[in-house]
N, C-alpha and C. Protein backbone atom coordinates (compact mmCIF):
# COMPACT_ATOMS: atom_id res chain seq x y z
N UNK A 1 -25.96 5.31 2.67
CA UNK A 1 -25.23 5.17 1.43
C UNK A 1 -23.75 5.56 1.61
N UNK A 2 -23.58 6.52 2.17
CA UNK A 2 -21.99 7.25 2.50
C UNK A 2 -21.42 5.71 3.48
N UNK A 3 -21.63 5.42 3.86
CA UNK A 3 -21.36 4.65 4.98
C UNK A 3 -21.24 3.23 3.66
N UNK A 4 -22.01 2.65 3.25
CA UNK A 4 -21.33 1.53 2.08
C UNK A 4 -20.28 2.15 1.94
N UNK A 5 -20.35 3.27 1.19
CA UNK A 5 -19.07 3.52 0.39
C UNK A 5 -17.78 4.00 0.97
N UNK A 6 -18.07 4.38 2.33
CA UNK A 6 -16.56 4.44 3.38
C UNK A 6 -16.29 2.72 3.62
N UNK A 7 -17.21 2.16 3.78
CA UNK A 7 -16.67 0.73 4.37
C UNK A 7 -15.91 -0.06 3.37
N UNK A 8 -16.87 -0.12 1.98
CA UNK A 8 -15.54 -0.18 0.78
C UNK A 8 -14.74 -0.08 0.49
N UNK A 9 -14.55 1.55 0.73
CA UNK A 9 -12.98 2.14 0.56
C UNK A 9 -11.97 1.45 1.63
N UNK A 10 -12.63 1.34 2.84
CA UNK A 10 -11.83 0.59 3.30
C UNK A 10 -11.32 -0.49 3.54
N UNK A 11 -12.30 -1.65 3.21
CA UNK A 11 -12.03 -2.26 2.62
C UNK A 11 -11.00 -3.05 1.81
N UNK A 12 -10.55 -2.18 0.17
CA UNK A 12 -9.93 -2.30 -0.55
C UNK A 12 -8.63 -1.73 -0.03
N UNK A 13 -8.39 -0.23 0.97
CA UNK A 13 -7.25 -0.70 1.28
C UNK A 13 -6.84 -1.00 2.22
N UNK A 14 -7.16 -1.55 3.31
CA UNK A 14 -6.94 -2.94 4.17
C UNK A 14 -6.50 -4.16 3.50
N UNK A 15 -6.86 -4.70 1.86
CA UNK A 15 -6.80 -5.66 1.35
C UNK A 15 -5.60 -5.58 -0.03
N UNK A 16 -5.53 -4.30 0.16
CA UNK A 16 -4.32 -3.94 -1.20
C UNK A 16 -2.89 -4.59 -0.65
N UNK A 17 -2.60 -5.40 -1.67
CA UNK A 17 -1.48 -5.23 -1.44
C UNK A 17 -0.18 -4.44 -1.30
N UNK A 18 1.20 -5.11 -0.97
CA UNK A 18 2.22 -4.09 -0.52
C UNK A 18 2.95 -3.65 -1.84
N UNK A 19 3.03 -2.82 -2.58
CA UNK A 19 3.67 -2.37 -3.22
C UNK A 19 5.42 -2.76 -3.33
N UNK A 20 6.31 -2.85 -4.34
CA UNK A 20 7.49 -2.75 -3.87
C UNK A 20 7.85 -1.82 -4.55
N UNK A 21 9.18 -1.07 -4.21
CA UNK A 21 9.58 0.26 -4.36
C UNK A 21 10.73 -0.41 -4.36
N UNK A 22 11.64 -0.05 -5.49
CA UNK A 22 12.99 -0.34 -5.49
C UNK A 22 14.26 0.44 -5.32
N UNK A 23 13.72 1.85 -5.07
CA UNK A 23 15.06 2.94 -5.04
C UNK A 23 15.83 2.79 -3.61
N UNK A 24 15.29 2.33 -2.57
CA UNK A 24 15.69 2.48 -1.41
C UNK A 24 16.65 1.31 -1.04
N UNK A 25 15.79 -0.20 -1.33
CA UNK A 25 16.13 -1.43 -0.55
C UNK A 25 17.23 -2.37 -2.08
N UNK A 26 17.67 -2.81 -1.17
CA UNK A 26 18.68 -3.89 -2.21
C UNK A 26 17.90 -5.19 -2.51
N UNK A 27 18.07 -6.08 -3.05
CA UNK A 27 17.37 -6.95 -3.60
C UNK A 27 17.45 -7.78 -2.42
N UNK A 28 18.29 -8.20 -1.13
CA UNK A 28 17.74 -8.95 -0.35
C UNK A 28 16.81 -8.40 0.77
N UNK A 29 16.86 -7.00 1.08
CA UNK A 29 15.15 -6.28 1.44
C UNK A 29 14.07 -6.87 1.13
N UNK A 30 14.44 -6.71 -0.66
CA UNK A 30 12.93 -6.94 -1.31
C UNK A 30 12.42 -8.32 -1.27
N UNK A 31 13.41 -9.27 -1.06
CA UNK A 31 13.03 -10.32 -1.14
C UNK A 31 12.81 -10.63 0.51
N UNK A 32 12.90 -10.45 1.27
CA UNK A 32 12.65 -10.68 2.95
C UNK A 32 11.00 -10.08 3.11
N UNK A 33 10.85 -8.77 2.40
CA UNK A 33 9.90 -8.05 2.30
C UNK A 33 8.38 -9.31 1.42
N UNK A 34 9.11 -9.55 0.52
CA UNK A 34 8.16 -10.05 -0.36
C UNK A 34 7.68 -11.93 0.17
N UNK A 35 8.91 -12.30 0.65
CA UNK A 35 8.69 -13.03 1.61
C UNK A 35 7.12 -13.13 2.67
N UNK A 36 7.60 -12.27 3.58
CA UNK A 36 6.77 -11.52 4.87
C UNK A 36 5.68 -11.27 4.04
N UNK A 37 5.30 -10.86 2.89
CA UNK A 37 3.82 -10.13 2.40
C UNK A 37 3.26 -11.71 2.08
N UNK A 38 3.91 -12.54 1.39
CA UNK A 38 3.29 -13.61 0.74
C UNK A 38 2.32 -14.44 2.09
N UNK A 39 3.14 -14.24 3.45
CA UNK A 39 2.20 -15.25 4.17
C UNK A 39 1.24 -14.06 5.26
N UNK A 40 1.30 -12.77 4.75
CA UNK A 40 1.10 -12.01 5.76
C UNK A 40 -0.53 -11.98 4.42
N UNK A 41 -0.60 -11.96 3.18
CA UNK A 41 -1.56 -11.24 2.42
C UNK A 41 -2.51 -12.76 2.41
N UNK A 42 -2.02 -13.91 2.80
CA UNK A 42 -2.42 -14.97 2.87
C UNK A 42 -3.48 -15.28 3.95
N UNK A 43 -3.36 -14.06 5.22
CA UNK A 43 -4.41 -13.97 6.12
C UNK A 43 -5.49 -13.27 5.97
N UNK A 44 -6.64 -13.59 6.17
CA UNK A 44 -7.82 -13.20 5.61
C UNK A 44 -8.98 -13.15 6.98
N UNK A 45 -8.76 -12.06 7.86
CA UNK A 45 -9.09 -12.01 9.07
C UNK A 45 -10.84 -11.50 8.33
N UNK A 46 -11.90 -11.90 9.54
CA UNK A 46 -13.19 -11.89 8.87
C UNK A 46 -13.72 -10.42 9.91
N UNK A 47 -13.28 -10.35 10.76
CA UNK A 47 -13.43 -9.35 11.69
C UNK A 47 -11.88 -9.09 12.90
N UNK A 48 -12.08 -8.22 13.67
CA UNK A 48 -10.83 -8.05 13.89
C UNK A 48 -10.76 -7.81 15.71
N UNK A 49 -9.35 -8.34 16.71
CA UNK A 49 -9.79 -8.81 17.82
C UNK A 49 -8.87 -9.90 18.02
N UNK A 50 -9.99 -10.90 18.14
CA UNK A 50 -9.38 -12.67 18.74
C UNK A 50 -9.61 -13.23 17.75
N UNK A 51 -10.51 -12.60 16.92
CA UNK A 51 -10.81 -13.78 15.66
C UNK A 51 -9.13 -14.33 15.27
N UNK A 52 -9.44 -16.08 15.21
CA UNK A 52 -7.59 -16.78 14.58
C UNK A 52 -8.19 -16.88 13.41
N UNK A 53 -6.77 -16.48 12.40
CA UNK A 53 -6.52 -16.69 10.86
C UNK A 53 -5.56 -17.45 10.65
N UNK A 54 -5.98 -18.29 9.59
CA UNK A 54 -4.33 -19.42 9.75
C UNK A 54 -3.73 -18.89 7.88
N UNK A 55 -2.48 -18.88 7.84
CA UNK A 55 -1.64 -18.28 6.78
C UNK A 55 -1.67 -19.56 6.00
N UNK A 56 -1.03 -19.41 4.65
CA UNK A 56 -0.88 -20.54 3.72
C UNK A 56 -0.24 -21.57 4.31
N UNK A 57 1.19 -21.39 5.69
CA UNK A 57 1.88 -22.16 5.84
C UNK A 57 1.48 -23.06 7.36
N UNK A 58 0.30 -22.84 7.55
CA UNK A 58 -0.53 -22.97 9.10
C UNK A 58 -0.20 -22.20 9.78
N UNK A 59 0.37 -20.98 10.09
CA UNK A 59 0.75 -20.03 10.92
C UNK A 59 -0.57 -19.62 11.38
N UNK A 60 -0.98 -19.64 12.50
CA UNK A 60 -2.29 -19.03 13.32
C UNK A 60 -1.55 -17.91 13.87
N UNK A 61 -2.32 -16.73 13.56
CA UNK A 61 -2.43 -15.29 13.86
C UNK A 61 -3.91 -15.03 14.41
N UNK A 62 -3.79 -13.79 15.43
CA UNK A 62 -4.81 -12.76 15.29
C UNK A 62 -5.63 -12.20 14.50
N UNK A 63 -6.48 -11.45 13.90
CA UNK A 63 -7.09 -10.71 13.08
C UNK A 63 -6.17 -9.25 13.51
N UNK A 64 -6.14 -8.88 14.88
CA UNK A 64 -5.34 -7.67 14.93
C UNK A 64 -3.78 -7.91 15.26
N UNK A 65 -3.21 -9.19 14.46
CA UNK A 65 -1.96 -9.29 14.68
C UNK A 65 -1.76 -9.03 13.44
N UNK A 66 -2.44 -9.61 12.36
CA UNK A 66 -2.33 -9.61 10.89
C UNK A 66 -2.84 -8.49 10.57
N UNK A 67 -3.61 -7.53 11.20
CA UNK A 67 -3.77 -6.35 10.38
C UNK A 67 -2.58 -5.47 11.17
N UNK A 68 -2.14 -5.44 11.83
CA UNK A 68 -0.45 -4.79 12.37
C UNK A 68 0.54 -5.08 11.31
N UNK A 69 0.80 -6.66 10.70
CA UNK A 69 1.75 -7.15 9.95
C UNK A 69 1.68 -6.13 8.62
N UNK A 70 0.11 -6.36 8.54
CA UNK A 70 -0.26 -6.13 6.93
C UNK A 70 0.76 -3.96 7.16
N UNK A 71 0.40 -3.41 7.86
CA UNK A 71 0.67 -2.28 8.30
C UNK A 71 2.15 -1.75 8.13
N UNK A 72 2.78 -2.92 8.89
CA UNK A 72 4.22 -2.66 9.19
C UNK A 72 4.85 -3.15 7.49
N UNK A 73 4.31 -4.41 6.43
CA UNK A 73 4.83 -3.82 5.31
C UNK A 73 4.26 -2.82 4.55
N UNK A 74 3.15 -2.06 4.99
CA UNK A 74 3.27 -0.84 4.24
C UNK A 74 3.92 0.02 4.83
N UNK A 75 4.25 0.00 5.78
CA UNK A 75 5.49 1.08 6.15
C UNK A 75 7.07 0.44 5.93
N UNK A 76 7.44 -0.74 5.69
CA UNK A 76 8.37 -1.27 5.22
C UNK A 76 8.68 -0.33 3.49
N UNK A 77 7.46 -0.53 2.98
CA UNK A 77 7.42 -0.42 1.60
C UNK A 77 7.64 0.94 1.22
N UNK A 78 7.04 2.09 1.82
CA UNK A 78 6.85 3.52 1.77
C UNK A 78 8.40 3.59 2.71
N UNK A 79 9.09 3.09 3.36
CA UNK A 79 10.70 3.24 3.25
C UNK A 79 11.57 3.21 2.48
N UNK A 80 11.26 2.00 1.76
CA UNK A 80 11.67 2.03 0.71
C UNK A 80 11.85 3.00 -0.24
N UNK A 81 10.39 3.46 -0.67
CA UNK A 81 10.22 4.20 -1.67
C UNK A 81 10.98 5.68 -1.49
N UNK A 82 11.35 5.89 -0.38
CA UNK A 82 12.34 7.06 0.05
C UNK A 82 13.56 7.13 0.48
N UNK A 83 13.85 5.44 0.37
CA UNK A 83 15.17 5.32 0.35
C UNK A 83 15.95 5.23 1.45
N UNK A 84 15.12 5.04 2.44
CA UNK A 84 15.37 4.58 4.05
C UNK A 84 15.35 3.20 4.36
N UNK A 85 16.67 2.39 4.00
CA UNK A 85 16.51 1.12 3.94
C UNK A 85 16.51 0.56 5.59
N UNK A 86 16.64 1.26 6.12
CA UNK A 86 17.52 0.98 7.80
C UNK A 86 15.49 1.03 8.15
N UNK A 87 14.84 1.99 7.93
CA UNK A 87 13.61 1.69 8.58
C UNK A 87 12.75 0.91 7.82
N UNK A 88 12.85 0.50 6.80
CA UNK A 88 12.43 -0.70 5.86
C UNK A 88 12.62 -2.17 6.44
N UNK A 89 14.01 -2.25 6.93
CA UNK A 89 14.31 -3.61 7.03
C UNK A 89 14.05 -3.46 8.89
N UNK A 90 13.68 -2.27 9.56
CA UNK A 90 13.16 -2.78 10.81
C UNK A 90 11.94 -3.12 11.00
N UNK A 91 11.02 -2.97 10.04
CA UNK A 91 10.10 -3.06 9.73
C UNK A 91 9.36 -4.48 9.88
N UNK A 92 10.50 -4.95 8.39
CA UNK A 92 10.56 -6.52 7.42
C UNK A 92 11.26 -7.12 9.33
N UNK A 93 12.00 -7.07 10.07
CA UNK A 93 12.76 -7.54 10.85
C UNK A 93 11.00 -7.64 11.69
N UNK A 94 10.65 -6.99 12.29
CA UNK A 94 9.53 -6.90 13.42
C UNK A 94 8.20 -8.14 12.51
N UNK A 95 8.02 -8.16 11.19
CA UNK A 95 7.02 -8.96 10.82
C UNK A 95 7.90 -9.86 11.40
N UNK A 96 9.25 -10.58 10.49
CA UNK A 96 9.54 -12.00 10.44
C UNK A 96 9.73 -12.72 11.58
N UNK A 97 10.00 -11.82 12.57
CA UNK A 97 10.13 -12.04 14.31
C UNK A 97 8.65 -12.67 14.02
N UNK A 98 7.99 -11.68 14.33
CA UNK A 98 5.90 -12.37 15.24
C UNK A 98 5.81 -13.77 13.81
N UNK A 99 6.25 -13.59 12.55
CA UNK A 99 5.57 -15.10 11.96
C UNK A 99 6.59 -16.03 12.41
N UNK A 100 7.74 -15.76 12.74
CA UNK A 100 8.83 -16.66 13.32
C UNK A 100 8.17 -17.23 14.14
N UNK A 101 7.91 -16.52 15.63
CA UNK A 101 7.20 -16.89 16.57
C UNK A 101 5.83 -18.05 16.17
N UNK A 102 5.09 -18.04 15.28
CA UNK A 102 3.97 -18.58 15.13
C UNK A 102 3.80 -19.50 14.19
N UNK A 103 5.40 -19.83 13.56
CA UNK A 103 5.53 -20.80 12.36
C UNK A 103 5.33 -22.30 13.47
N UNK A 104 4.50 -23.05 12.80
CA UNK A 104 4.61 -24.13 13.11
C UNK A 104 5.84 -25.30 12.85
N UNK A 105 6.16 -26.32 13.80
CA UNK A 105 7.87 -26.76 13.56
C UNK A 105 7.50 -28.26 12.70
């Protein structure tokens, strides 16, 4: 029973989305940020590894490339929220690089 209910919890936040926090980042942060979440929350890895996930825009990812992405905007976001825009936007910079890399032309 403990074990459902850890896998749940985790679950939900593996699957939460990124919050935005506005004290830190300027509005083109948030929008680079919100950018990066839209095709990053769009992957829906079933297990994690080699399993490929393809994004809204055909971008094929990893399962453990997209759960890194999903990661790096919550640490994008929690920069924000403290007002560290410089480690926010290295953050938003390191997603848009790897979906850069994997956007189809």
């Amino acid at each position: 029973m403990k074990c459902q209910i850890a896998i749940s919890c985790a679950l939900v936040l593996v699957g939460a989305p990124v919050t935005y926090a506005n004290s830190g980042c300027d509005a083109a942060q948030l929008a680079a940020l919100q950018s990066s979440d839209r095709i990053v929350t769009s992957l829906r890895p079933d297990k994690p590894g080699l399993a490929r996930v393809f994004a809204v825009d055909g971008s094929e990812f990893t399962a453990g490339q997209s759960q890194w992405m999903r990661g790096q905007l919550r640490k994008s976001s929690r920069a924000c929220a403290r007002g560290d825009a410089a480690a926010a936007e290295r953050a938003v910079a390191a997603v848009r690089e790897l979906i850069g890399s994997h956007t189809r032309s």
